[in-house]
Structure formats: structure tokens, C-alpha cells
PDB file of N, CA and C in Angstrom:
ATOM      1  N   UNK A   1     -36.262 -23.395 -11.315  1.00  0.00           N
ATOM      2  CA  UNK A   1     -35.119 -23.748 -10.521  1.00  0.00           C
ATOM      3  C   UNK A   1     -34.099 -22.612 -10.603  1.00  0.00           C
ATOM      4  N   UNK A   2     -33.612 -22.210  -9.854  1.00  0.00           N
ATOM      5  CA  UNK A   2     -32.716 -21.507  -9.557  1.00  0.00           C
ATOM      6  C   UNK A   2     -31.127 -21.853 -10.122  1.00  0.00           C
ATOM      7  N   UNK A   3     -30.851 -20.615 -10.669  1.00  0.00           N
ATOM      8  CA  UNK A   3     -29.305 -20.982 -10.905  1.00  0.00           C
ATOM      9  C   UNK A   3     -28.248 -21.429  -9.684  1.00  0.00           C
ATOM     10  N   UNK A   4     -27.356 -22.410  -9.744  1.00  0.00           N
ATOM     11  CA  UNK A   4     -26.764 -22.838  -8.683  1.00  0.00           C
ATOM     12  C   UNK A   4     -25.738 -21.121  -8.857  1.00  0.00           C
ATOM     13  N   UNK A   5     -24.773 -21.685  -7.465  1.00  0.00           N
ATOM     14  CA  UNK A   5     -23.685 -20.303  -7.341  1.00  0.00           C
ATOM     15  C   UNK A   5     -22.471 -20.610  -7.911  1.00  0.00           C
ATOM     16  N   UNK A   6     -21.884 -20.060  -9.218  1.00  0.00           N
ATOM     17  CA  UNK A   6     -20.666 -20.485  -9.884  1.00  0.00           C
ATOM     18  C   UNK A   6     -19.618 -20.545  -8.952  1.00  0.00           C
ATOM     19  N   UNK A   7     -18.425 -21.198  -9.562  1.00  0.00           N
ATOM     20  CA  UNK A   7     -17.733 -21.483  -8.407  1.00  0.00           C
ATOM     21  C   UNK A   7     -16.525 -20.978  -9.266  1.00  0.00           C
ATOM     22  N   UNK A   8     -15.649 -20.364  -8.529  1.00  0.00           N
ATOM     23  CA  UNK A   8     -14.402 -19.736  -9.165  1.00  0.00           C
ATOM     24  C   UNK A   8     -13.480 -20.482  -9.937  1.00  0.00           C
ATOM     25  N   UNK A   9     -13.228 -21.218  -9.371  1.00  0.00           N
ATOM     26  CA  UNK A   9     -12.177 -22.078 -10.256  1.00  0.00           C
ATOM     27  C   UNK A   9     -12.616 -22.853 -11.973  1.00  0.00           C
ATOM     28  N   UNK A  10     -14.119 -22.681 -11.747  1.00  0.00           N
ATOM     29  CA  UNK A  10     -14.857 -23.384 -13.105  1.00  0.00           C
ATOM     30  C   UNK A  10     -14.532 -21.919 -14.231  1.00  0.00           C
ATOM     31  N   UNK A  11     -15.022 -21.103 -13.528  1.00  0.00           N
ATOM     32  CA  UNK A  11     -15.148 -20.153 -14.403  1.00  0.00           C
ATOM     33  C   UNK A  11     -15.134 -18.170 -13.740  1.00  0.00           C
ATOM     34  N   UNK A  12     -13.568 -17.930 -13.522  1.00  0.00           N
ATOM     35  CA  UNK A  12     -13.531 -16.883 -13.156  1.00  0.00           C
ATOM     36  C   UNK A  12     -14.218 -15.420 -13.244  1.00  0.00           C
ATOM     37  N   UNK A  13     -14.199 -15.211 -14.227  1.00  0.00           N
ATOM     38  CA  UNK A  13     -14.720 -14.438 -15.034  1.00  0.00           C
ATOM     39  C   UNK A  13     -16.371 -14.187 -14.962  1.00  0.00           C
ATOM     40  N   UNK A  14     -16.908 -15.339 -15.040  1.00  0.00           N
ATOM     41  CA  UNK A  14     -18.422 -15.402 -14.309  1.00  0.00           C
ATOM     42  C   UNK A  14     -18.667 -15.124 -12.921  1.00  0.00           C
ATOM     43  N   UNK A  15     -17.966 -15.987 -12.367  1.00  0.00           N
ATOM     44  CA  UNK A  15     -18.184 -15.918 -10.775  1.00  0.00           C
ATOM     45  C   UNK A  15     -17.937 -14.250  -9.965  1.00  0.00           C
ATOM     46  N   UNK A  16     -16.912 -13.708 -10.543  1.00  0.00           N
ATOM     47  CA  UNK A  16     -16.433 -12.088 -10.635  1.00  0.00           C
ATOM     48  C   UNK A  16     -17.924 -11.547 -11.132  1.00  0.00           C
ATOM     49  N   UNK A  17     -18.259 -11.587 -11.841  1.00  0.00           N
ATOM     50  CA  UNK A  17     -19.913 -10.586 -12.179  1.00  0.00           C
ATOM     51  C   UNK A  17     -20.925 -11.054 -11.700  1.00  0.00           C
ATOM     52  N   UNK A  18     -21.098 -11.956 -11.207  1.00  0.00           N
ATOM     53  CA  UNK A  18     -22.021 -12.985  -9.936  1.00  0.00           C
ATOM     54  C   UNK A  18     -21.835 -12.423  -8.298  1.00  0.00           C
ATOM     55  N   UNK A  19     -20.621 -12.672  -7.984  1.00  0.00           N
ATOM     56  CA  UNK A  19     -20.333 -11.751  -7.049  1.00  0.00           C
ATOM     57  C   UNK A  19     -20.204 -10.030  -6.823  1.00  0.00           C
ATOM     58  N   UNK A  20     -20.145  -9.764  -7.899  1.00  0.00           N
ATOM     59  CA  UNK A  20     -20.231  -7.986  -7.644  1.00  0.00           C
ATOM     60  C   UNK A  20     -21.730  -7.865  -7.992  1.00  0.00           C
ATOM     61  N   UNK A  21     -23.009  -8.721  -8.453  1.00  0.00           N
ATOM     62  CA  UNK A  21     -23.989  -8.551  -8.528  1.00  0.00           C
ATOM     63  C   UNK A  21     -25.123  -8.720  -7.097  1.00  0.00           C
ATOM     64  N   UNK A  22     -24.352 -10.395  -6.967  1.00  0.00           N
ATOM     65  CA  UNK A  22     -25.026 -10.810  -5.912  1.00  0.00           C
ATOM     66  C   UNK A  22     -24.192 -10.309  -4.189  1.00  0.00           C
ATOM     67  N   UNK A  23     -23.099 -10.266  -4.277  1.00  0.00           N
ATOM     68  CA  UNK A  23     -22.766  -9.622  -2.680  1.00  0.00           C
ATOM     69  C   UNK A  23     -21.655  -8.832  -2.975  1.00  0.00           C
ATOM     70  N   UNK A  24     -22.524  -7.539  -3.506  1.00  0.00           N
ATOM     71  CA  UNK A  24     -21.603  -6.433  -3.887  1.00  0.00           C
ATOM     72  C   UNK A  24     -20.091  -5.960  -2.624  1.00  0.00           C
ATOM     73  N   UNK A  25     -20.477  -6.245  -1.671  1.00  0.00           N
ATOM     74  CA  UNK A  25     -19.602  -5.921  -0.554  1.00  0.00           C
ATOM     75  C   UNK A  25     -18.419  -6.393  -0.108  1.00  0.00           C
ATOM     76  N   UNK A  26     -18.640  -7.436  -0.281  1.00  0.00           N
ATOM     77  CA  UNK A  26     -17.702  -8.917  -0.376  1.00  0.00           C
ATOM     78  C   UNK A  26     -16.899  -8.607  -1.563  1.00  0.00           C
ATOM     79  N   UNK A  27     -17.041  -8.206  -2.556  1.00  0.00           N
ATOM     80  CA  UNK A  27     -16.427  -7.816  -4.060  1.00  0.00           C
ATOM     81  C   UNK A  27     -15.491  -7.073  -3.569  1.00  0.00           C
ATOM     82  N   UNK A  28     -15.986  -5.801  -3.289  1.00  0.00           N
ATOM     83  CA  UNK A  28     -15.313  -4.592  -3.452  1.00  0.00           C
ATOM     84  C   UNK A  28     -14.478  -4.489  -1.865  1.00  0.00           C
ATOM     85  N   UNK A  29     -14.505  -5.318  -1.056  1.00  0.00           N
ATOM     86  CA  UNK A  29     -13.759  -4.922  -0.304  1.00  0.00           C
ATOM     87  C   UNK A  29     -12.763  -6.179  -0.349  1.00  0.00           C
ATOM     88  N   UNK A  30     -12.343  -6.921  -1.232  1.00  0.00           N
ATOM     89  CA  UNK A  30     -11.302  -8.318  -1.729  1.00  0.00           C
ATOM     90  C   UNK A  30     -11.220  -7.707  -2.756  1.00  0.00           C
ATOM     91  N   UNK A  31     -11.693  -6.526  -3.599  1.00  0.00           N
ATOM     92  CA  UNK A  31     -10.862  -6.012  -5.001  1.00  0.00           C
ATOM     93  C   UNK A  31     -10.101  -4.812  -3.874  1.00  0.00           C
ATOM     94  N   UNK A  32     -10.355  -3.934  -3.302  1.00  0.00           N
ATOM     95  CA  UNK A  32      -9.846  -2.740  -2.460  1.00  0.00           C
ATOM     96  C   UNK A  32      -8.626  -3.499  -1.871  1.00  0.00           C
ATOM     97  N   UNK A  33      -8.954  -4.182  -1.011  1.00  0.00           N
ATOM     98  CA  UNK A  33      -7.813  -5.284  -0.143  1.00  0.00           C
ATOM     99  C   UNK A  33      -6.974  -5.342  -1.370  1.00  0.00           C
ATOM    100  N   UNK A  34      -6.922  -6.052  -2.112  1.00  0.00           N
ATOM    101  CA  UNK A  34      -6.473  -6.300  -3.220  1.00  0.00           C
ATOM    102  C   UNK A  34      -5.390  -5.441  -3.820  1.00  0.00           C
ATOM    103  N   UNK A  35      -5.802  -4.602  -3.997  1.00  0.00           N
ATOM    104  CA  UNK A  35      -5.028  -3.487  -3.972  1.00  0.00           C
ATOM    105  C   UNK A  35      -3.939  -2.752  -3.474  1.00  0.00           C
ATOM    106  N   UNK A  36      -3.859  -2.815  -2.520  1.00  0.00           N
ATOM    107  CA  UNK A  36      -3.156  -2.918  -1.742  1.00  0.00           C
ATOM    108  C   UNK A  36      -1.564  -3.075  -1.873  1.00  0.00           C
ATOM    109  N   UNK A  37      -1.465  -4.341  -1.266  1.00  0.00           N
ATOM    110  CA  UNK A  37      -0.391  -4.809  -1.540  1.00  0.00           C
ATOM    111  C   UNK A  37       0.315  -4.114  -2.957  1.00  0.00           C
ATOM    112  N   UNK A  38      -0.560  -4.213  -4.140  1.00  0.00           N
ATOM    113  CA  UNK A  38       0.019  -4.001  -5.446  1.00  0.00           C
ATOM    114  C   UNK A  38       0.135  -2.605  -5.488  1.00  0.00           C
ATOM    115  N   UNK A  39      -0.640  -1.704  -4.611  1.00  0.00           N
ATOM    116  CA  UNK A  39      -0.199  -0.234  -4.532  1.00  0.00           C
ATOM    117  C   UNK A  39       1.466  -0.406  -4.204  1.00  0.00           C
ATOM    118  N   UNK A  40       1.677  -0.783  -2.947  1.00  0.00           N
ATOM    119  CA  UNK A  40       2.909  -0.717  -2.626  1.00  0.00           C
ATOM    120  C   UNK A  40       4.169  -1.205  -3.024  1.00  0.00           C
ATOM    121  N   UNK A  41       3.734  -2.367  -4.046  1.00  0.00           N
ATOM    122  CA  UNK A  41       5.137  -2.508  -5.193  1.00  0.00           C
ATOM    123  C   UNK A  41       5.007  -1.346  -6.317  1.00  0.00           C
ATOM    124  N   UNK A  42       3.694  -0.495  -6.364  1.00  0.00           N
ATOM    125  CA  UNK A  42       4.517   0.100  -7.592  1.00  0.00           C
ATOM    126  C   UNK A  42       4.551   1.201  -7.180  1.00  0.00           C
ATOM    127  N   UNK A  43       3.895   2.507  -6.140  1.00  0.00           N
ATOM    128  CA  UNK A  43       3.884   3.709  -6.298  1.00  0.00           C
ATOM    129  C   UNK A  43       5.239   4.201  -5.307  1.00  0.00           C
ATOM    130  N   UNK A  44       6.414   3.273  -5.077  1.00  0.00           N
ATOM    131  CA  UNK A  44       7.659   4.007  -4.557  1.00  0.00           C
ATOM    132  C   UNK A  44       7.947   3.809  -5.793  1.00  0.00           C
ATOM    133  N   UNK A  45       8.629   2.853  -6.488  1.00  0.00           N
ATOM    134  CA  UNK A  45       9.502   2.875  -7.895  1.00  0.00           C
ATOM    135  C   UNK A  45       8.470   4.231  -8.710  1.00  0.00           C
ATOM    136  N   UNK A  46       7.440   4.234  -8.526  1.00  0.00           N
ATOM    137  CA  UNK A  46       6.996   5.209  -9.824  1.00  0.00           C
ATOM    138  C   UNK A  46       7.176   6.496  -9.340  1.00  0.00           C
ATOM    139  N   UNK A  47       7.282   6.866  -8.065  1.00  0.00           N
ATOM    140  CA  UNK A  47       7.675   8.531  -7.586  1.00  0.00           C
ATOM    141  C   UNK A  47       9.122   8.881  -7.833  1.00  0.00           C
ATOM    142  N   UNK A  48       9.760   7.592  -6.965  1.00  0.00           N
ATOM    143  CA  UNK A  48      11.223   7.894  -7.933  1.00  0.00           C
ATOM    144  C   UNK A  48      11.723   8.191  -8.950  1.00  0.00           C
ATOM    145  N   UNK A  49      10.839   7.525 -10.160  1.00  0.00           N
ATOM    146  CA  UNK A  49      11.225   7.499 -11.390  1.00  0.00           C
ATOM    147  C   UNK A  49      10.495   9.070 -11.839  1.00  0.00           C
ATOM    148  N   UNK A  50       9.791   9.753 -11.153  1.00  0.00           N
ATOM    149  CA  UNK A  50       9.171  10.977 -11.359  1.00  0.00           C
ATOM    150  C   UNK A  50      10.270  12.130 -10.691  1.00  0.00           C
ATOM    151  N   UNK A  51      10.975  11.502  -9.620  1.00  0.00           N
ATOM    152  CA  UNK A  51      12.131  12.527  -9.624  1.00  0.00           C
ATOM    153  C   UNK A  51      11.906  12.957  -7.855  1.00  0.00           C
ATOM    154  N   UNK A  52      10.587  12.039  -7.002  1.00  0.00           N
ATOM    155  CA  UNK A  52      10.157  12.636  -5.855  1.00  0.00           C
ATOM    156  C   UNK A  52      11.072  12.161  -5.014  1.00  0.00           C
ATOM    157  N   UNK A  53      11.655  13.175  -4.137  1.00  0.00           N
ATOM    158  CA  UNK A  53      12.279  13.070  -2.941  1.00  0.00           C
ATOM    159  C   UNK A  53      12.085  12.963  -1.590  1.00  0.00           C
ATOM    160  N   UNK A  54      12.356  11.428  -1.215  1.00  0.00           N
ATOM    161  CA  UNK A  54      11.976  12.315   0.722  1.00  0.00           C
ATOM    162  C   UNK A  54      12.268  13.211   1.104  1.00  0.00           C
ATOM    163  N   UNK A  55      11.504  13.542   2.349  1.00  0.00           N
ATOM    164  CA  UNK A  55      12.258  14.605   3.283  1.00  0.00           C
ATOM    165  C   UNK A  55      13.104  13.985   4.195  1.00  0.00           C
ATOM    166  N   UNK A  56      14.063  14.633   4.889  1.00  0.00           N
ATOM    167  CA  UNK A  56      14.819  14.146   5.870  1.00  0.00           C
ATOM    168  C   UNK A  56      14.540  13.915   7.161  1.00  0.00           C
ATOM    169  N   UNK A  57      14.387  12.967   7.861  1.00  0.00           N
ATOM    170  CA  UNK A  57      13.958  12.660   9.040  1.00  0.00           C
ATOM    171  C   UNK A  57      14.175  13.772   9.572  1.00  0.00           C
ATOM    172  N   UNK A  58      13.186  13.931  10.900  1.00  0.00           N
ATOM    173  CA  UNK A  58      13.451  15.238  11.688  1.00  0.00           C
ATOM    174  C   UNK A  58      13.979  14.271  12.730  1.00  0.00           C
ATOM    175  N   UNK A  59      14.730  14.905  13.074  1.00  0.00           N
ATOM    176  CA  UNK A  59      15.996  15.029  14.445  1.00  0.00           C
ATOM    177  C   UNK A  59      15.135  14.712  15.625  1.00  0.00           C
ATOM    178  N   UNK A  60      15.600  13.625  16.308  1.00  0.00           N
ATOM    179  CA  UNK A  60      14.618  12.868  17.289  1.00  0.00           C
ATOM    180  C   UNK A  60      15.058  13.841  18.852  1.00  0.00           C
ATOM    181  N   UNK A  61      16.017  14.087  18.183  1.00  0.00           N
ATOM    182  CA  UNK A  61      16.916  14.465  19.878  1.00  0.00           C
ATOM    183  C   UNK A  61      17.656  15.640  19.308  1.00  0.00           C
ATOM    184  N   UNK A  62      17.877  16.966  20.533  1.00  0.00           N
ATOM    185  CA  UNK A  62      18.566  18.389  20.519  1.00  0.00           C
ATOM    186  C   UNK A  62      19.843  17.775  20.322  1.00  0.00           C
ATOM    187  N   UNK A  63      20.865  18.430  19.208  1.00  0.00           N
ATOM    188  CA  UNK A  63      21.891  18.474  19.155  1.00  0.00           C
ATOM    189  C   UNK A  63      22.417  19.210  20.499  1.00  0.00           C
ATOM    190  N   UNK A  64      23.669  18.508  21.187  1.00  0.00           N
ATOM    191  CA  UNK A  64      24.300  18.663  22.664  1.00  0.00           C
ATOM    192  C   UNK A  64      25.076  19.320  21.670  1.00  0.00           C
ATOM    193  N   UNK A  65      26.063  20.603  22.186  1.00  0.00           N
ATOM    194  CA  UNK A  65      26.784  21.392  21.851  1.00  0.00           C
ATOM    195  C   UNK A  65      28.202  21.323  22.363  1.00  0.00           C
ATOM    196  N   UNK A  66      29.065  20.796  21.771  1.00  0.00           N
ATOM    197  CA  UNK A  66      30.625  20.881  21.815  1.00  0.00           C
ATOM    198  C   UNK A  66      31.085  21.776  22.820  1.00  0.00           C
ATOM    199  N   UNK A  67      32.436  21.077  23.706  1.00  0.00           N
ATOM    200  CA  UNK A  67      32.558  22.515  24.517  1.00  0.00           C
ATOM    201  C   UNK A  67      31.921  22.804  25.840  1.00  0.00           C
ATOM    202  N   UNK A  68      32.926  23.383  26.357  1.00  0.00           N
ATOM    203  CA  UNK A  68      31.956  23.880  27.807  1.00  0.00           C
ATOM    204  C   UNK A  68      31.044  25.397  27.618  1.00  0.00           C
ATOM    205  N   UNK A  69      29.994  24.678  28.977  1.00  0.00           N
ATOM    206  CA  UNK A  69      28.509  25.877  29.051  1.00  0.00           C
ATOM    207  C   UNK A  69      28.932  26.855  29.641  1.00  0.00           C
ATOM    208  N   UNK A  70      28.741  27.668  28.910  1.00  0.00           N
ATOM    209  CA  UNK A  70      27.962  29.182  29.842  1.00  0.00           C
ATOM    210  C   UNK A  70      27.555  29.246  30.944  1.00  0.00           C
ATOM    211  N   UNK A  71      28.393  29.890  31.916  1.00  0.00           N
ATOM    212  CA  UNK A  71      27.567  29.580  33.391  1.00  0.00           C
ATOM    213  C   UNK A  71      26.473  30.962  33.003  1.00  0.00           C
ATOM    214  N   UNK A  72      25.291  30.391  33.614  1.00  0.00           N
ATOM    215  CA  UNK A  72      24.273  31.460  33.433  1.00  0.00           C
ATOM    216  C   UNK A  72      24.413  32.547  34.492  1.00  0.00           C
ATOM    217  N   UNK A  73      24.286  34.016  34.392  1.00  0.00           N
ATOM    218  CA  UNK A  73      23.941  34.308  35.531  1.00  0.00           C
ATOM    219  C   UNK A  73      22.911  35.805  35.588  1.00  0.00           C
ATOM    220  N   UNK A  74      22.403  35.887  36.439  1.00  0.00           N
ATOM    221  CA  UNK A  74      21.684  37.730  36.662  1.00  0.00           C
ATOM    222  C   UNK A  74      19.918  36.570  36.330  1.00  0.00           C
ATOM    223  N   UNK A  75      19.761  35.088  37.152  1.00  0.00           N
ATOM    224  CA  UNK A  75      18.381  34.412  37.035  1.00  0.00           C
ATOM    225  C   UNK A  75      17.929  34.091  38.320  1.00  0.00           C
ATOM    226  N   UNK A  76      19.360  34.921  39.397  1.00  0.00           N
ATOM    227  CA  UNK A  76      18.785  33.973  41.204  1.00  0.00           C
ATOM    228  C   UNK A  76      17.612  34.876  41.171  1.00  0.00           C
ATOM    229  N   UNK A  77      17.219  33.719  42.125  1.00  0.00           N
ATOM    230  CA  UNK A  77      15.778  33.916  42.637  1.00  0.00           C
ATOM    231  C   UNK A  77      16.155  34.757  44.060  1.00  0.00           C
TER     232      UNK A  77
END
């Protein structure tokens, strides 16, 4: 007879080496997923605390220049 399929809540810890045995794929992409999220609570606080700085947004739009233009001239066609 076949072992039945543990069930998580009985016994975590089993069912975790059952599943990375029996549907390796399913594992590792709910441990990766997993991840995730918990990447992103810690690796801003930990660059900060390393001293890393953003860069400054780049400028979406040409600074318009104060003042009246330059009439252009010596470009007729």
C-alpha cells in the first residue's frame, strides 16, 4: 500500500520534503514566490543602513529659461 500524501497542517515539516521530492516545481516556485515579498521588506532598510544612495530622478521635462528669447537670425531659407 502506498503511503497516503501528508497534509500540511498535520505535519509541516514532512509535507515540505514530500513536496520538494514528489513535485519539485510546485516547491520551488511557492518557496521563490515566497520570497519575494520578504525580499522587499528587507533589502531597502539594509542598503540604507549600508550607506546606498539613490540617484536623482532625471528631469522629465527641458528646463524653460527665464527671460526673453533670442530672436534667431542669419537661418532664412
Amino acid at each position: 500500500m502506498a503511503n497516503p500524501t501528508p497534509l500540511f497542517w498535520a505535519g509541516p515539516i514532512r509535507y515540505l520534503r514530500w513536496a520538494a521530492r514528489e513535485r519539485p516545481a510546485f516547491f520551488w516556485s511557492v518557496l521563490i514566490g515566497g520570497a519575494g515579498p520578504l525580499t522587499l521588506a528587507t533589502v531597502p532598510p539594509t542598503l540604507r543602513m549600508l550607506g546606498y544612495e539613490r540617484a536623482p530622478p532625471i528631469p522629465m521635462t527641458y528646463p524653460v529659461p527665464s527671460g526673453p528669447r533670442k530672436t534667431l537670425t542669419g537661418y532664412d531659407d
